[in-house]
PDB file of N, CA and C in Angstrom:
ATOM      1  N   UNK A   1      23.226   4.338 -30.228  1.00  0.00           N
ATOM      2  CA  UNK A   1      24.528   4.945 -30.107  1.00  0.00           C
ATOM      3  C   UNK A   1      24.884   5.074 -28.630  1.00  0.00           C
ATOM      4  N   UNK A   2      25.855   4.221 -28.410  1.00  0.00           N
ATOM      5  CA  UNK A   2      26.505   4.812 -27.289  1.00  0.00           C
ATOM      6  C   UNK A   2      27.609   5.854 -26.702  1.00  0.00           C
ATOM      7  N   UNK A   3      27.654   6.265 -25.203  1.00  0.00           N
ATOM      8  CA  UNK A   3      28.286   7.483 -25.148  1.00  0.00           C
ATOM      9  C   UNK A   3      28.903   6.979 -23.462  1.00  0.00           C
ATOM     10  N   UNK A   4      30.016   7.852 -23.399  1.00  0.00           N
ATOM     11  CA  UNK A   4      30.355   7.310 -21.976  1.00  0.00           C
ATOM     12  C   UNK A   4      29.454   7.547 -21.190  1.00  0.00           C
ATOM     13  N   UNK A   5      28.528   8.262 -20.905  1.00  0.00           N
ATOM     14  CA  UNK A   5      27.712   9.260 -20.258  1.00  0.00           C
ATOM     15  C   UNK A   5      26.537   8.743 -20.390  1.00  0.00           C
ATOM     16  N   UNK A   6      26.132   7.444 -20.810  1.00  0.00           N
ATOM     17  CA  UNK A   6      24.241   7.059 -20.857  1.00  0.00           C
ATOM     18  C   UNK A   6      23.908   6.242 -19.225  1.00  0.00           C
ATOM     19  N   UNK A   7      22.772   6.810 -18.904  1.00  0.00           N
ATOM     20  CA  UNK A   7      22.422   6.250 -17.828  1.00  0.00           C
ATOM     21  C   UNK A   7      21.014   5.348 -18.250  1.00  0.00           C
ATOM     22  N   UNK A   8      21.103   4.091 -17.422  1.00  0.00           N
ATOM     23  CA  UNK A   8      19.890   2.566 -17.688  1.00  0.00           C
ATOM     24  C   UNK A   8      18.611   3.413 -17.716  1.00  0.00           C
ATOM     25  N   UNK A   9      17.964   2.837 -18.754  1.00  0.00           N
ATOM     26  CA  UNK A   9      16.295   3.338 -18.163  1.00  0.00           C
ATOM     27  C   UNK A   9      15.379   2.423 -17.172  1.00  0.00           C
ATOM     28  N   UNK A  10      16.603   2.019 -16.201  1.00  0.00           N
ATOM     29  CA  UNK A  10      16.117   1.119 -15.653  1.00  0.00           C
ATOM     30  C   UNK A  10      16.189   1.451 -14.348  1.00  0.00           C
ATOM     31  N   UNK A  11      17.107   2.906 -14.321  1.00  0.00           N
ATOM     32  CA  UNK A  11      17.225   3.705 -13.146  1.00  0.00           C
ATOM     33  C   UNK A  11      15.918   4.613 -13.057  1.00  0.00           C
ATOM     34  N   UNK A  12      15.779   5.254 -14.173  1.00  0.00           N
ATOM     35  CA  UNK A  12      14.851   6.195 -14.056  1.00  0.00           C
ATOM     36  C   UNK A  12      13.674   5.183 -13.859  1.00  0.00           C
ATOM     37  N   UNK A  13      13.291   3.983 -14.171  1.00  0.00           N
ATOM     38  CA  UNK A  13      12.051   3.257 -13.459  1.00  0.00           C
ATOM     39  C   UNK A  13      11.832   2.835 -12.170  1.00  0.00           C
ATOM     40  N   UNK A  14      12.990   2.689 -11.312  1.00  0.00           N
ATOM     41  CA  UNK A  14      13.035   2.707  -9.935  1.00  0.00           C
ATOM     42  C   UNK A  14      13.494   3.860  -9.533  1.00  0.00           C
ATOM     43  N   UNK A  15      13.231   4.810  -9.874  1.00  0.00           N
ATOM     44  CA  UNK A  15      12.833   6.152  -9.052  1.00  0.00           C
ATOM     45  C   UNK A  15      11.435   6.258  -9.614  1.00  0.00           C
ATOM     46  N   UNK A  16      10.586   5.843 -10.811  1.00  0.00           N
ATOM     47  CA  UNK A  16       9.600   6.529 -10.791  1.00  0.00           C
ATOM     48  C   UNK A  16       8.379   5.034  -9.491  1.00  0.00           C
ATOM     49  N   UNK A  17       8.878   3.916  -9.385  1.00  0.00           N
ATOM     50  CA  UNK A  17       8.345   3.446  -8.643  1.00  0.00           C
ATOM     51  C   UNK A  17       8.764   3.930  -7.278  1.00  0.00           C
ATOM     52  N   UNK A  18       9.965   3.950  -6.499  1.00  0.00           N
ATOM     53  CA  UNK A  18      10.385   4.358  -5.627  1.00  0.00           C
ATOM     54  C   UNK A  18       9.406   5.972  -4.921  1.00  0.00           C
ATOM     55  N   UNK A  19       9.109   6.591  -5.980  1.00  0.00           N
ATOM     56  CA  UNK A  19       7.957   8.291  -6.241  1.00  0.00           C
ATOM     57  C   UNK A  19       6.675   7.744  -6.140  1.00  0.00           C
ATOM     58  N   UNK A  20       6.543   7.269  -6.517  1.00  0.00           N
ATOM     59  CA  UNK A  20       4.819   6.230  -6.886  1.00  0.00           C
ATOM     60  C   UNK A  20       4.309   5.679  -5.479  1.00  0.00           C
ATOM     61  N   UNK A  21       5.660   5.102  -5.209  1.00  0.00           N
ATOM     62  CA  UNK A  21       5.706   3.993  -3.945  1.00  0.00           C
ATOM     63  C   UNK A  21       5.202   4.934  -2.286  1.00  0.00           C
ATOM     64  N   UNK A  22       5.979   6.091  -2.813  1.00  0.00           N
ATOM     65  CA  UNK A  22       5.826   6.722  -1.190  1.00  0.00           C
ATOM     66  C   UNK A  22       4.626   7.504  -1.310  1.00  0.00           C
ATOM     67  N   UNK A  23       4.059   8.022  -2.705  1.00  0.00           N
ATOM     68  CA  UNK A  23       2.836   8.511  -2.666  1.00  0.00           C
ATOM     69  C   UNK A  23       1.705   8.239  -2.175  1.00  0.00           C
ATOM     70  N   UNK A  24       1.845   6.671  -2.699  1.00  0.00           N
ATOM     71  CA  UNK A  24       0.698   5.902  -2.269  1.00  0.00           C
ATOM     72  C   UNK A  24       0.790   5.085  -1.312  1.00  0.00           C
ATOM     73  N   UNK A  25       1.722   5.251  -0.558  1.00  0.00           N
ATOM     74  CA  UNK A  25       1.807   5.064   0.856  1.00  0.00           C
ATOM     75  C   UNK A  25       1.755   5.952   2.120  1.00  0.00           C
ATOM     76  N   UNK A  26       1.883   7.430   1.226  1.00  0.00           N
ATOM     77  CA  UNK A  26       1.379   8.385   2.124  1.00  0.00           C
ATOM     78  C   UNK A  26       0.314   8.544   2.068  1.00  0.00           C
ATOM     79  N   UNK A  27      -0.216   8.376   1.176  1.00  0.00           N
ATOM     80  CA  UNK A  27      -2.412   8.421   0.805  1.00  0.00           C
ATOM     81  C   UNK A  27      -2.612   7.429   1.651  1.00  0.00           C
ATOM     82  N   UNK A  28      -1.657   6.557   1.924  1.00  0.00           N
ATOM     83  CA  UNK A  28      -2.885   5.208   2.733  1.00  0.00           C
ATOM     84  C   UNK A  28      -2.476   5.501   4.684  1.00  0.00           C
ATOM     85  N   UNK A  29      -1.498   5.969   4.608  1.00  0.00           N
ATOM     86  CA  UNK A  29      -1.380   6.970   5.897  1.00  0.00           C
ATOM     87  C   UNK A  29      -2.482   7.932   6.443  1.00  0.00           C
ATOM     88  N   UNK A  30      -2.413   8.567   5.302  1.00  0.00           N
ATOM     89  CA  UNK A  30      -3.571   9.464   5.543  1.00  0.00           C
ATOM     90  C   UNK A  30      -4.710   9.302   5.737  1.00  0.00           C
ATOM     91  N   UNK A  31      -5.392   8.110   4.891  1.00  0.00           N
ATOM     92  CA  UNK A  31      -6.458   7.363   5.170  1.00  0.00           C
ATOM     93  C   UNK A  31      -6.676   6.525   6.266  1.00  0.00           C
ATOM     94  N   UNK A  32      -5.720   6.218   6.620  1.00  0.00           N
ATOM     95  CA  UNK A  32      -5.661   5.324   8.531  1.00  0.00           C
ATOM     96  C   UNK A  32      -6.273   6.313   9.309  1.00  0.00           C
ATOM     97  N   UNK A  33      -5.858   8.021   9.049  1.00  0.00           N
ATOM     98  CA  UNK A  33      -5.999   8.705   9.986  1.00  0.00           C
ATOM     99  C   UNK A  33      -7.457   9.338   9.632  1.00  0.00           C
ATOM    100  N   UNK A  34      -7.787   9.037   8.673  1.00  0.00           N
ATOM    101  CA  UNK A  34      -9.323   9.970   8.414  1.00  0.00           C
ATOM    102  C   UNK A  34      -9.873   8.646   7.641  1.00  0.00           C
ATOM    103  N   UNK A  35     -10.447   8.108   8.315  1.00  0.00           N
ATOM    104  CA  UNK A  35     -11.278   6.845   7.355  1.00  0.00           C
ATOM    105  C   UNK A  35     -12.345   7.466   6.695  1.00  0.00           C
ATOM    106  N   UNK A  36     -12.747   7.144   5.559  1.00  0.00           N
ATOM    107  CA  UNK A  36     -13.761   6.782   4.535  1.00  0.00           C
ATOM    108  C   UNK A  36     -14.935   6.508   5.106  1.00  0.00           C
ATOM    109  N   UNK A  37     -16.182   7.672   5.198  1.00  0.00           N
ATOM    110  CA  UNK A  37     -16.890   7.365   5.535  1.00  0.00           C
ATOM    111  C   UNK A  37     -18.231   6.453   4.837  1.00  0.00           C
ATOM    112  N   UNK A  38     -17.776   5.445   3.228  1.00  0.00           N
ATOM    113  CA  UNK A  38     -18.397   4.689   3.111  1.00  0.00           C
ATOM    114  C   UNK A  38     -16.880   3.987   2.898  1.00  0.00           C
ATOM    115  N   UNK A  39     -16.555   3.100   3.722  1.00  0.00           N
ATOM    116  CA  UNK A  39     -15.693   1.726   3.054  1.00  0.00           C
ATOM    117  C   UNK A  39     -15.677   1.096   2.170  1.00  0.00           C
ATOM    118  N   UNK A  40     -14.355   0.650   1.322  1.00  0.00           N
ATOM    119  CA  UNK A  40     -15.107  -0.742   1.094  1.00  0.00           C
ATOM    120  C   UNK A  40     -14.761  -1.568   1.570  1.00  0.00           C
ATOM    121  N   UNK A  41     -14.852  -3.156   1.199  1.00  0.00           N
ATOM    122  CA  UNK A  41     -15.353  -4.285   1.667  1.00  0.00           C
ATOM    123  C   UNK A  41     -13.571  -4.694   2.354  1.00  0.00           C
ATOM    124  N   UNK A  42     -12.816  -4.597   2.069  1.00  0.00           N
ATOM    125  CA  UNK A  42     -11.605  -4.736   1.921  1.00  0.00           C
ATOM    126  C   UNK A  42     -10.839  -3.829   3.211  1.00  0.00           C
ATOM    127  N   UNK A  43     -11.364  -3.074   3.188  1.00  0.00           N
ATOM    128  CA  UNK A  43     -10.598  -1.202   3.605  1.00  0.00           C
ATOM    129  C   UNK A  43     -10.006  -2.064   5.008  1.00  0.00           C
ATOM    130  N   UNK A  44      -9.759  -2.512   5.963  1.00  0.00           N
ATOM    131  CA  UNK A  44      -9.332  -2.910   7.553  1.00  0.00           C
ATOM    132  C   UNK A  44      -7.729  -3.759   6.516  1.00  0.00           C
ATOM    133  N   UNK A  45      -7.874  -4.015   5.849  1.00  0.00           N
ATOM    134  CA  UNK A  45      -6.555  -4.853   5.065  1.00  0.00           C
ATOM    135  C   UNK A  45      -5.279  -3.512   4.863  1.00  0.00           C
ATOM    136  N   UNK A  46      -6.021  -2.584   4.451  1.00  0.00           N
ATOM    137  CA  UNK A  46      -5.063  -1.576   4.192  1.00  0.00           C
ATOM    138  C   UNK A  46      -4.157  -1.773   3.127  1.00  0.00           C
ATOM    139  N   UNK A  47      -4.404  -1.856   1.798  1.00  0.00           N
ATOM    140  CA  UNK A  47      -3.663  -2.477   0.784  1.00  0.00           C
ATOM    141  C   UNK A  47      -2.887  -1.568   0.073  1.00  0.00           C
ATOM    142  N   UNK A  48      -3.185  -0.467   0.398  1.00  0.00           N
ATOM    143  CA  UNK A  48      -2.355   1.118  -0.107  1.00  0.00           C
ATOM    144  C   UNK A  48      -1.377   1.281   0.482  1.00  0.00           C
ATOM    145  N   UNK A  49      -1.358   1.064   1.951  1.00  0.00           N
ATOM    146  CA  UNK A  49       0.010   0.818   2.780  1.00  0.00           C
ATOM    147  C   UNK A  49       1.188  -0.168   2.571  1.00  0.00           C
ATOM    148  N   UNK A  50       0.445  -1.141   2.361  1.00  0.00           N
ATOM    149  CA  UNK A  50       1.235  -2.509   1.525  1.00  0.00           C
ATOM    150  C   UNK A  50       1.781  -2.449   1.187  1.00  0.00           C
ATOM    151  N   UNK A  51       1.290  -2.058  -0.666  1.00  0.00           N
ATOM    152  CA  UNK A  51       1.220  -1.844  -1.807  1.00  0.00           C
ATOM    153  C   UNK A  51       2.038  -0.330  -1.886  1.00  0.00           C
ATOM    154  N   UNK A  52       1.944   0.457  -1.203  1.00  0.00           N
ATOM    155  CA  UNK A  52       3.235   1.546  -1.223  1.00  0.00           C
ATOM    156  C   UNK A  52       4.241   1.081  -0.500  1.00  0.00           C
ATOM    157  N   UNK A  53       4.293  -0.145   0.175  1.00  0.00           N
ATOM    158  CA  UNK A  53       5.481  -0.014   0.679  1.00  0.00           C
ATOM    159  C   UNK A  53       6.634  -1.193  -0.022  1.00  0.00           C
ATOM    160  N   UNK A  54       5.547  -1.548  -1.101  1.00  0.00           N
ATOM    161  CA  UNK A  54       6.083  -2.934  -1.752  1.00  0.00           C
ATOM    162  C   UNK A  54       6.707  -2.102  -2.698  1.00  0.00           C
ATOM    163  N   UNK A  55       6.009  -1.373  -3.557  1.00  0.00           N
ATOM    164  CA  UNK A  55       6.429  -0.174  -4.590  1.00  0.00           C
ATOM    165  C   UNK A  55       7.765   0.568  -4.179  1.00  0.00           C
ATOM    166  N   UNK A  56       7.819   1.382  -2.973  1.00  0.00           N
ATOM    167  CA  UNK A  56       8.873   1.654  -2.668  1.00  0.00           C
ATOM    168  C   UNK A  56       9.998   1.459  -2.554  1.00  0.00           C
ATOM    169  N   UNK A  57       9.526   0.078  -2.000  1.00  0.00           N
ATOM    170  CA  UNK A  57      11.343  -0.958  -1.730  1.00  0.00           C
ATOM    171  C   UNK A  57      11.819  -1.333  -2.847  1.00  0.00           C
ATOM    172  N   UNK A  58      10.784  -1.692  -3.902  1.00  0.00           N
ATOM    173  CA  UNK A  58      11.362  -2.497  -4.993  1.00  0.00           C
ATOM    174  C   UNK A  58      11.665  -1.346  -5.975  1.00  0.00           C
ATOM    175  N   UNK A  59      11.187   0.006  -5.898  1.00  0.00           N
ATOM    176  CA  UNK A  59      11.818   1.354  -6.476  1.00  0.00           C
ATOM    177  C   UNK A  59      13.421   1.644  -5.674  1.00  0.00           C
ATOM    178  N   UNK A  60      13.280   1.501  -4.783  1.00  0.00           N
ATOM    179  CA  UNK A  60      14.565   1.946  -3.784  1.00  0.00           C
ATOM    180  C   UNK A  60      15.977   0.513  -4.283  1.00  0.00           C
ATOM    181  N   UNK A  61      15.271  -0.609  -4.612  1.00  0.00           N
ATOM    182  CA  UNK A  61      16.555  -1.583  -4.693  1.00  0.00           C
ATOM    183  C   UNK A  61      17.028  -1.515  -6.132  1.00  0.00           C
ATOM    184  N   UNK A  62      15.982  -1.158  -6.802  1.00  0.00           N
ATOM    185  CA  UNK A  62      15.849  -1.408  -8.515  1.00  0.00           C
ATOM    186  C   UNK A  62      17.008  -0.046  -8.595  1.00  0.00           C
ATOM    187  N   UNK A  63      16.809   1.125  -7.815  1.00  0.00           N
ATOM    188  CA  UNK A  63      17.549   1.936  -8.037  1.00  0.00           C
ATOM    189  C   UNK A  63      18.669   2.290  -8.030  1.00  0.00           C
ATOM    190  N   UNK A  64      18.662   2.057  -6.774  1.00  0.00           N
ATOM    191  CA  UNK A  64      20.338   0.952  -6.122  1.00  0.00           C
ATOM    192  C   UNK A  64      21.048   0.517  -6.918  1.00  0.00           C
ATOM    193  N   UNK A  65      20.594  -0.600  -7.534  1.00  0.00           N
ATOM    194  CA  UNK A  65      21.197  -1.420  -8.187  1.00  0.00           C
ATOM    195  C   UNK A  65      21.901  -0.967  -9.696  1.00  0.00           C
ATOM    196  N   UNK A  66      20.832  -0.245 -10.319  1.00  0.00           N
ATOM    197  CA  UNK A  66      21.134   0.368 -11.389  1.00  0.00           C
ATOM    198  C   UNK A  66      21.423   1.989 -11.300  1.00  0.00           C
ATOM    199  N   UNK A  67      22.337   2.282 -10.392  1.00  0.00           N
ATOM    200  CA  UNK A  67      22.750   3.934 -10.098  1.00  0.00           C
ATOM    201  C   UNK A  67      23.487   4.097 -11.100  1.00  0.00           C
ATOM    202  N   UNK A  68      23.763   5.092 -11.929  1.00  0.00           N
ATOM    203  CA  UNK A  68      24.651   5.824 -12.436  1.00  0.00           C
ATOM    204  C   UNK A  68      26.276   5.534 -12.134  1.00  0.00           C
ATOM    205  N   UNK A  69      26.459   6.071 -10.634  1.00  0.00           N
ATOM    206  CA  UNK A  69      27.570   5.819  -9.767  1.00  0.00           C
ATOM    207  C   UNK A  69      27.925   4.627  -8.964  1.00  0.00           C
ATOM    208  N   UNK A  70      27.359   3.498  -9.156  1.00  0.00           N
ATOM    209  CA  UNK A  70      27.355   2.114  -9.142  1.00  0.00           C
ATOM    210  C   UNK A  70      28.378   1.453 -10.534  1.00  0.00           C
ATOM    211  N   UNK A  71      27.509   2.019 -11.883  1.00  0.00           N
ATOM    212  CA  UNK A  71      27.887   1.546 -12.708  1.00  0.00           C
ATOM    213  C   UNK A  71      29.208   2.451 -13.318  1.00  0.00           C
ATOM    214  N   UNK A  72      29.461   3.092 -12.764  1.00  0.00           N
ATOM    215  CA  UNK A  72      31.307   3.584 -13.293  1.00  0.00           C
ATOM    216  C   UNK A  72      32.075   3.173 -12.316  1.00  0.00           C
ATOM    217  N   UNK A  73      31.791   2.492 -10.997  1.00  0.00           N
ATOM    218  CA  UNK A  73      32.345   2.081 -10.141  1.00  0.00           C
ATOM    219  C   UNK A  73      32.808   0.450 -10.757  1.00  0.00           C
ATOM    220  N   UNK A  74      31.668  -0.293 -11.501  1.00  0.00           N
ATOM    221  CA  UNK A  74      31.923  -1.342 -11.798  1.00  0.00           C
ATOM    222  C   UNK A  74      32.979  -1.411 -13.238  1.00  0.00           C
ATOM    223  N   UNK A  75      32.860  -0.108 -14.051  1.00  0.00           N
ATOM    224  CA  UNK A  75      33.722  -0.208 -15.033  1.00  0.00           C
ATOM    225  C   UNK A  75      35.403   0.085 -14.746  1.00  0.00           C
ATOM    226  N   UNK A  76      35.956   1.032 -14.121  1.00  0.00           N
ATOM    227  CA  UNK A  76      37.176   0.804 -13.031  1.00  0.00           C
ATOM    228  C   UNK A  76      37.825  -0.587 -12.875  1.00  0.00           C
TER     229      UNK A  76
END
């Protein structure tokens, strides 16, 4: 059933990556600054930093794209 008023669940998934994204890009921040005193094999790659910042963007565009106020702009 539709209603004028439904928002994509495709918004609420790029905010929950966009949330996800900066979390685990602040954990890998944090970890730059206090290393692990057993590593692993990998750890100098920094894949949490990456990987939150890949999460983020693609939470931040996904969100964008599918805003609420995007999409009554396009029905106008």
């Amino acid at each position: 059933m539709e209603s004028e008023h439904t928002i994509s669940i495709w918004f609420f998934i790029g905010i929950c990556l966009l949330f996800d994204g900066l979390l685990t890009f602040g954990a890998g921040l944090y970890q730059l600054g206090h290393p692990p005193v057993h590593p692993v094999v990998l750890y100098s790659l920094h894949a949490n930093i990456w990987w939150g910042a890949v999460l983020a963007l693609t939470g931040l565009l996904s969100g964008h794209a599918t805003a609420p106020w995007r999409q009554k702009a396009k029905e106008k």
